[in-house]
N, C-alpha and C. Protein backbone atom coordinates (compact mmCIF):
# COMPACT_ATOMS: atom_id res chain seq x y z
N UNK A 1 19.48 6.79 16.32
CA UNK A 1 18.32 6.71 15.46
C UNK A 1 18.37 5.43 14.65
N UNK A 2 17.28 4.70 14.81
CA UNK A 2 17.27 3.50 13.54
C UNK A 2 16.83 3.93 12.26
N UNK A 3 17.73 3.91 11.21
CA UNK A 3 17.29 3.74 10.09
C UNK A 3 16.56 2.37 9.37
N UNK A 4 15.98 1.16 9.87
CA UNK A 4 15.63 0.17 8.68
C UNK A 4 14.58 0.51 8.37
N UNK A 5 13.61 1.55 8.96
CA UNK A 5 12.59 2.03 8.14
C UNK A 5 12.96 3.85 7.41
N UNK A 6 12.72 4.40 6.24
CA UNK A 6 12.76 4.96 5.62
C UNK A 6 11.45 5.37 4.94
N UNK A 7 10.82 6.95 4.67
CA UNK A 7 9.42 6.90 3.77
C UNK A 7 9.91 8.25 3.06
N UNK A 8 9.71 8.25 1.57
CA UNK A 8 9.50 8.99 1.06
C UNK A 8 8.75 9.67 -0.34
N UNK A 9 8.74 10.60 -0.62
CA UNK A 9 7.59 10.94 -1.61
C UNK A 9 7.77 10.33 -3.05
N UNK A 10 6.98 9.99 -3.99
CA UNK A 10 7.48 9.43 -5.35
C UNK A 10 6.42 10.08 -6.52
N UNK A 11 7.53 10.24 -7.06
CA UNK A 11 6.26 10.87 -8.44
C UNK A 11 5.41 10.59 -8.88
N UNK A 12 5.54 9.46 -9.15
CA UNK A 12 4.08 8.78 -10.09
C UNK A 12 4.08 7.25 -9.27
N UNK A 13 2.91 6.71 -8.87
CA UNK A 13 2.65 5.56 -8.86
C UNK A 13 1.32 4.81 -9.72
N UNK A 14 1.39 4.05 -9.78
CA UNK A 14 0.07 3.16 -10.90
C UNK A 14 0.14 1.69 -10.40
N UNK A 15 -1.02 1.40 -10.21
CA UNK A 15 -1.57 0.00 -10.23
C UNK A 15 -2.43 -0.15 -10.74
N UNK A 16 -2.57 -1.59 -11.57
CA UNK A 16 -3.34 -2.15 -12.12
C UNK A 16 -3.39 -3.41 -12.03
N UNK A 17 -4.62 -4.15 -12.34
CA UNK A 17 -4.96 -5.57 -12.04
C UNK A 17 -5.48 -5.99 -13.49
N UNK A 18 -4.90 -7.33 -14.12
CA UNK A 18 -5.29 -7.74 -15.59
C UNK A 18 -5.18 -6.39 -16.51
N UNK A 19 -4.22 -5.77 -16.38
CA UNK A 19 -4.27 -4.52 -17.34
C UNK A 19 -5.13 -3.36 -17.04
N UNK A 20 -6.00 -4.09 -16.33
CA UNK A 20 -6.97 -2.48 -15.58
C UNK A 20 -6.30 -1.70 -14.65
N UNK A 21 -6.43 -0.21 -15.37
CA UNK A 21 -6.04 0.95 -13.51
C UNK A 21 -6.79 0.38 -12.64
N UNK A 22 -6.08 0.73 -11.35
CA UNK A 22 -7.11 0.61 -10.53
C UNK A 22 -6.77 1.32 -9.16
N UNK A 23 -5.09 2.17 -9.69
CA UNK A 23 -4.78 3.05 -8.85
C UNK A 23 -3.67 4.19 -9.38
N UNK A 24 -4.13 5.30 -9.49
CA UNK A 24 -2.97 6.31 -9.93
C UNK A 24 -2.64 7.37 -9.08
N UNK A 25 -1.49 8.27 -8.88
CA UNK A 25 -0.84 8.99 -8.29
C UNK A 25 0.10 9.66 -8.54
N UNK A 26 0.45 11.24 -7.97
CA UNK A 26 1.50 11.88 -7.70
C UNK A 26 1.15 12.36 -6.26
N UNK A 27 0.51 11.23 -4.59
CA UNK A 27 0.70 11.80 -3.66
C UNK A 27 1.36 10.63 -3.14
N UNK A 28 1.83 9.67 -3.87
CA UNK A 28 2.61 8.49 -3.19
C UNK A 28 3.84 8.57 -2.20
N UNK A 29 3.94 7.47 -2.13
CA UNK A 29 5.05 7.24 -1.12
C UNK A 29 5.80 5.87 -1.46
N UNK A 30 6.87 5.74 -1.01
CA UNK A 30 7.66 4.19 -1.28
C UNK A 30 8.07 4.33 0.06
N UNK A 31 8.18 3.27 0.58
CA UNK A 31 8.39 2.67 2.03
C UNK A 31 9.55 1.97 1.82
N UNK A 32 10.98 2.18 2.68
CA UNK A 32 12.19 1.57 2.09
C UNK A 32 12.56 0.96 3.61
N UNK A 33 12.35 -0.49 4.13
CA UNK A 33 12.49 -1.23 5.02
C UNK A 33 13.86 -2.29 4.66
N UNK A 34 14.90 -2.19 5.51
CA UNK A 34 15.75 -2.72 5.20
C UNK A 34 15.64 -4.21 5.22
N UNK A 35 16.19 -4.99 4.22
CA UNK A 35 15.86 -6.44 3.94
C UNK A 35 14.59 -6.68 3.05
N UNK A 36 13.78 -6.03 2.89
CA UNK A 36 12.60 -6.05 1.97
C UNK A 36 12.69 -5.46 0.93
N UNK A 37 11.67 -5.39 0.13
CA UNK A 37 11.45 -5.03 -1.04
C UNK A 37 10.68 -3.75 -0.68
N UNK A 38 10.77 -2.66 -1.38
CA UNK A 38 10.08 -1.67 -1.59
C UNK A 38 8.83 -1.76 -1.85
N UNK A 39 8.12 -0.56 -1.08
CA UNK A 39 6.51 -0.72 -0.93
C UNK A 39 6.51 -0.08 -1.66
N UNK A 40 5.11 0.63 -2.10
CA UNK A 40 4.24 1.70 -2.70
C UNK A 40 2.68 1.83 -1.83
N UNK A 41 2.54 3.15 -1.53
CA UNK A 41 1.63 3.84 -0.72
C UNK A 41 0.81 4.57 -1.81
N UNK A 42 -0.34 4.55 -1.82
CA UNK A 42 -1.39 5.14 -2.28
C UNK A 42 -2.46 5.72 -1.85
N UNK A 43 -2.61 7.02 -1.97
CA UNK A 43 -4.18 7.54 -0.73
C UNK A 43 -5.28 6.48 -1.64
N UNK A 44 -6.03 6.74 -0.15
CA UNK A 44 -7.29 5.65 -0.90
C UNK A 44 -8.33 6.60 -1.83
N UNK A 45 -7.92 7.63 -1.81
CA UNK A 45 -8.95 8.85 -2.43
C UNK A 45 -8.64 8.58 -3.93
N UNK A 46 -7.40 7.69 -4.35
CA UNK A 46 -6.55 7.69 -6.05
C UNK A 46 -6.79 6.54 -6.13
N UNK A 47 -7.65 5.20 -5.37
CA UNK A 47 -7.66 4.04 -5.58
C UNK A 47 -9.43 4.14 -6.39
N UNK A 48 -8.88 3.51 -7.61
CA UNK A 48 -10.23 3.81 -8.30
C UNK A 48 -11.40 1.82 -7.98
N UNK A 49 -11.29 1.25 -6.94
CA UNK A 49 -11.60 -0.34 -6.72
C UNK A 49 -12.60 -0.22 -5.60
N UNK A 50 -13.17 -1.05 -4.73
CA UNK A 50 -13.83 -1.09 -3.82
C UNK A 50 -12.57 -1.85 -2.81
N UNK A 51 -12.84 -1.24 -1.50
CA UNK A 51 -11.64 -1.87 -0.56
C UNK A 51 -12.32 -2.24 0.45
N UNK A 52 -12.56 -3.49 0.89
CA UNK A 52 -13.02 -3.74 2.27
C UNK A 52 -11.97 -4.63 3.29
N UNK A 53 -12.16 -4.77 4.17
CA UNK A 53 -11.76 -5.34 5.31
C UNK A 53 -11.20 -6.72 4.93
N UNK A 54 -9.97 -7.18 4.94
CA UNK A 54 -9.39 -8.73 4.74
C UNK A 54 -9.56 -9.26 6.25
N UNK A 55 -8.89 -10.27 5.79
CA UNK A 55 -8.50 -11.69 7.16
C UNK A 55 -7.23 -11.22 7.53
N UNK A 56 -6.61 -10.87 8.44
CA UNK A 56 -5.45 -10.66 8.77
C UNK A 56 -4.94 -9.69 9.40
N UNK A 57 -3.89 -9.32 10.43
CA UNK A 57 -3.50 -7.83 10.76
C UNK A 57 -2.58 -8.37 11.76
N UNK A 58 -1.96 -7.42 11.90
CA UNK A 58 -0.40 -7.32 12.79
C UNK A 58 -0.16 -6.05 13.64
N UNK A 59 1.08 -6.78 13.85
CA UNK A 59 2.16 -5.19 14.42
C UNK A 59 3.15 -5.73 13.88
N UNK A 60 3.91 -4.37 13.25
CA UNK A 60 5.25 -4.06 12.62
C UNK A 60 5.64 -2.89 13.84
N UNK A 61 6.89 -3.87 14.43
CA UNK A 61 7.39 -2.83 15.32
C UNK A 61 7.93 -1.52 15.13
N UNK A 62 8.46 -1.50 14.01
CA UNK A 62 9.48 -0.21 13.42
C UNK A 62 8.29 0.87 12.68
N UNK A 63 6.70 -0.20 11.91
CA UNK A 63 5.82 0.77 11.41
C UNK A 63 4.44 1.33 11.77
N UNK A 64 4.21 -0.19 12.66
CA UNK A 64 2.90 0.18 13.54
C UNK A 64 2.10 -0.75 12.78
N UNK A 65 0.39 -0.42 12.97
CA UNK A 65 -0.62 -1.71 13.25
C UNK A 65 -0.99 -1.56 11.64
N UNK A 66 -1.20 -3.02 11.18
CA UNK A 66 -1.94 -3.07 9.96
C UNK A 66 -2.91 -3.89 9.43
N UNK A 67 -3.42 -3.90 8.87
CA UNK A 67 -4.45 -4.99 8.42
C UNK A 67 -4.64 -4.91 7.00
N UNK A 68 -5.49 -6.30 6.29
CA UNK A 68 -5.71 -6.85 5.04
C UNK A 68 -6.54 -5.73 4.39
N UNK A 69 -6.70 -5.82 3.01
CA UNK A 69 -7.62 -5.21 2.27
C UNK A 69 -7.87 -6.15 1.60
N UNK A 70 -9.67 -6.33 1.33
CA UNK A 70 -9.96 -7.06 0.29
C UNK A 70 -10.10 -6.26 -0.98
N UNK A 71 -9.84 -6.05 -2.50
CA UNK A 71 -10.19 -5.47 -3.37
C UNK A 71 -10.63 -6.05 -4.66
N UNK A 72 -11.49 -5.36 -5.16
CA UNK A 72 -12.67 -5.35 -6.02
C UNK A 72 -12.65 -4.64 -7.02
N UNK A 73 -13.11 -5.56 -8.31
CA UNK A 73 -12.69 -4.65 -9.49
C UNK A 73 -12.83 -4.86 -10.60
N UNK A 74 -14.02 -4.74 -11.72
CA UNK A 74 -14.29 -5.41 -12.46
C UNK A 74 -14.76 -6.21 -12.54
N UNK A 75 -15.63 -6.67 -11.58
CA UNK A 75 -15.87 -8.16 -11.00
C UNK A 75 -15.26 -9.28 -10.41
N UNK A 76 -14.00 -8.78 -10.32
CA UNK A 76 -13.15 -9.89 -9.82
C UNK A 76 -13.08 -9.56 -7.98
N UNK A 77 -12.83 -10.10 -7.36
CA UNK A 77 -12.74 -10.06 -5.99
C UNK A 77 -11.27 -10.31 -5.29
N UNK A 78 -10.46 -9.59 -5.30
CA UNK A 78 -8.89 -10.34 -5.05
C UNK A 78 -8.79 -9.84 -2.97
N UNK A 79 -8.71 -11.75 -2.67
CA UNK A 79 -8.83 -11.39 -1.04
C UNK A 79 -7.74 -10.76 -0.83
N UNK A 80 -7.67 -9.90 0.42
CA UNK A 80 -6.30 -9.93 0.79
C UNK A 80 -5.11 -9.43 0.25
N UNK A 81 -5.41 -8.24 -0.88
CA UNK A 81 -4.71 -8.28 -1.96
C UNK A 81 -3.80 -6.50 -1.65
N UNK A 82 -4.14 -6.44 -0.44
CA UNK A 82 -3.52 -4.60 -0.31
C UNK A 82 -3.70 -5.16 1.31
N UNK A 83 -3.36 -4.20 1.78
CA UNK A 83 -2.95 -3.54 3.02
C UNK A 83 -2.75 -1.58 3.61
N UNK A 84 -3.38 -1.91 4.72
CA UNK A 84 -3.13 -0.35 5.32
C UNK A 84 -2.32 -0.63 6.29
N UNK A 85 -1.88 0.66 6.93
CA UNK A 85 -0.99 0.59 8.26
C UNK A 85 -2.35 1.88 8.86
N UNK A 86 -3.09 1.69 10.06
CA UNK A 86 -3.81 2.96 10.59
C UNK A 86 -3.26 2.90 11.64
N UNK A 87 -2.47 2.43 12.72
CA UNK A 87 -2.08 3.30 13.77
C UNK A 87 -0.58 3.10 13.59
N UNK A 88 0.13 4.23 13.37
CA UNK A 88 1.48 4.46 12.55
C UNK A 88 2.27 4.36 13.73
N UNK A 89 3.72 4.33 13.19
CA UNK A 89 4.97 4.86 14.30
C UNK A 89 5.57 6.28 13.47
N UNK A 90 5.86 7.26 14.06
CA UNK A 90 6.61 8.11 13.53
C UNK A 90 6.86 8.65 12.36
N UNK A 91 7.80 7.68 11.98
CA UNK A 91 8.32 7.52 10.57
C UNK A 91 7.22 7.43 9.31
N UNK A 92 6.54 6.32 10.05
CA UNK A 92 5.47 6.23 8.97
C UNK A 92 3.96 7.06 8.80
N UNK A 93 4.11 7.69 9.65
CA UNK A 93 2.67 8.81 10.08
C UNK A 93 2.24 9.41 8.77
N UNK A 94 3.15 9.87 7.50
CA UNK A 94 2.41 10.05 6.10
C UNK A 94 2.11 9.38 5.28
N UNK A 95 2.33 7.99 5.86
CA UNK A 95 1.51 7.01 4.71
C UNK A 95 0.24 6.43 5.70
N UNK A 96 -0.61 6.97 6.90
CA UNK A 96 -1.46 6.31 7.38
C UNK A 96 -2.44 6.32 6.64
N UNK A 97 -3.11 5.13 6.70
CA UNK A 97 -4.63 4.68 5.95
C UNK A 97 -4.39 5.14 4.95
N UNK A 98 -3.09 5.09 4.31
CA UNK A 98 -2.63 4.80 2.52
C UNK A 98 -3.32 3.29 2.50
N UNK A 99 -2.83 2.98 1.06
CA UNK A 99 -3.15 1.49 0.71
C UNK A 99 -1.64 0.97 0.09
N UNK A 100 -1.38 0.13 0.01
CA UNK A 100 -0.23 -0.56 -0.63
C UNK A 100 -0.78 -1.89 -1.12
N UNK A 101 0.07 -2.05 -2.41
CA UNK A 101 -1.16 -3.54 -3.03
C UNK A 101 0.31 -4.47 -2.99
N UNK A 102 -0.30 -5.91 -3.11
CA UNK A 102 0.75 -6.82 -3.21
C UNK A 102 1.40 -6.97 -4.49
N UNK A 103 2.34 -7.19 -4.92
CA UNK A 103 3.12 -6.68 -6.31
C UNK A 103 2.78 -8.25 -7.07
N UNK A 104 2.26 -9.47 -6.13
CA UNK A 104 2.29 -10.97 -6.69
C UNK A 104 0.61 -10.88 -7.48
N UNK A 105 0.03 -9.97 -6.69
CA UNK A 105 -1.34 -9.72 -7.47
C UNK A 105 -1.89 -8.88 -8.24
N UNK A 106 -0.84 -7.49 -8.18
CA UNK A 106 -1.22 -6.26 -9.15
C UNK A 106 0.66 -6.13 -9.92
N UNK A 107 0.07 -5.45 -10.98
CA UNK A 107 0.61 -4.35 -11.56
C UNK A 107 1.38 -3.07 -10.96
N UNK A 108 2.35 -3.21 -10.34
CA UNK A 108 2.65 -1.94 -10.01
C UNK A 108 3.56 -1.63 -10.75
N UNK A 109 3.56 0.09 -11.45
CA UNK A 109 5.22 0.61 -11.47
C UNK A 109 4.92 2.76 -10.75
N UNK A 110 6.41 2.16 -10.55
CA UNK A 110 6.82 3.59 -10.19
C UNK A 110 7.69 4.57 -10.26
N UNK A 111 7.60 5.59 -10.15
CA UNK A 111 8.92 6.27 -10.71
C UNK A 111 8.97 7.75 -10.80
């Protein structure tokens, strides 16, 4: 079995952008990929922003297919600023079409 991917449940997550919520939770997830930094997963049902479609998308072999989120919020427009994974591997099948935001553009804590 490979372990460098890892998912599991987390109590509270929060994001915010310039001090604004703009995402809260107790159905999160943290994504623990070895060599990286820890994610945070958010249903999009707790994302209080507008999310559309970014520039960008992949394959993560160990997590499966993902693409950009653009998000919106207050008037501000941040490209590119989250990400989904929608066609999962395994491991990651309870965080599909979660959201995860980039930590260089939001506010995150968790715990």
């Amino acid at each position: 079995m490979d372990d460098r991917v890892t998912v599991e449940p987390i109590p509270h997550i929060r994001v915010a952008h310039a001090g604004q919520p703009i995402a809260e939770t107790t159905h999160g997830f943290v994504v623990h990929e070895r060599g990286l930094p820890d994610r945070y997963y958010v249903p999009r049902s707790d994302v209080r922003a507008e999310l559309s479609d970014g520039t960008g998308a992949g394959t993560c072999p160990w997590k499966g297919e993902w693409k950009h989120l653009d998000v919106s919020v207050g008037g501000t427009h941040i490209a590119n600023g989250a990400w989904t994974y929608f066609a999962t591997k395994p491991v990651t099948d309870v965080a599909r079409d979660f959201v995860a935001f980039y930590e260089s553009k939001f506010e995150i804590t968790a715990g």
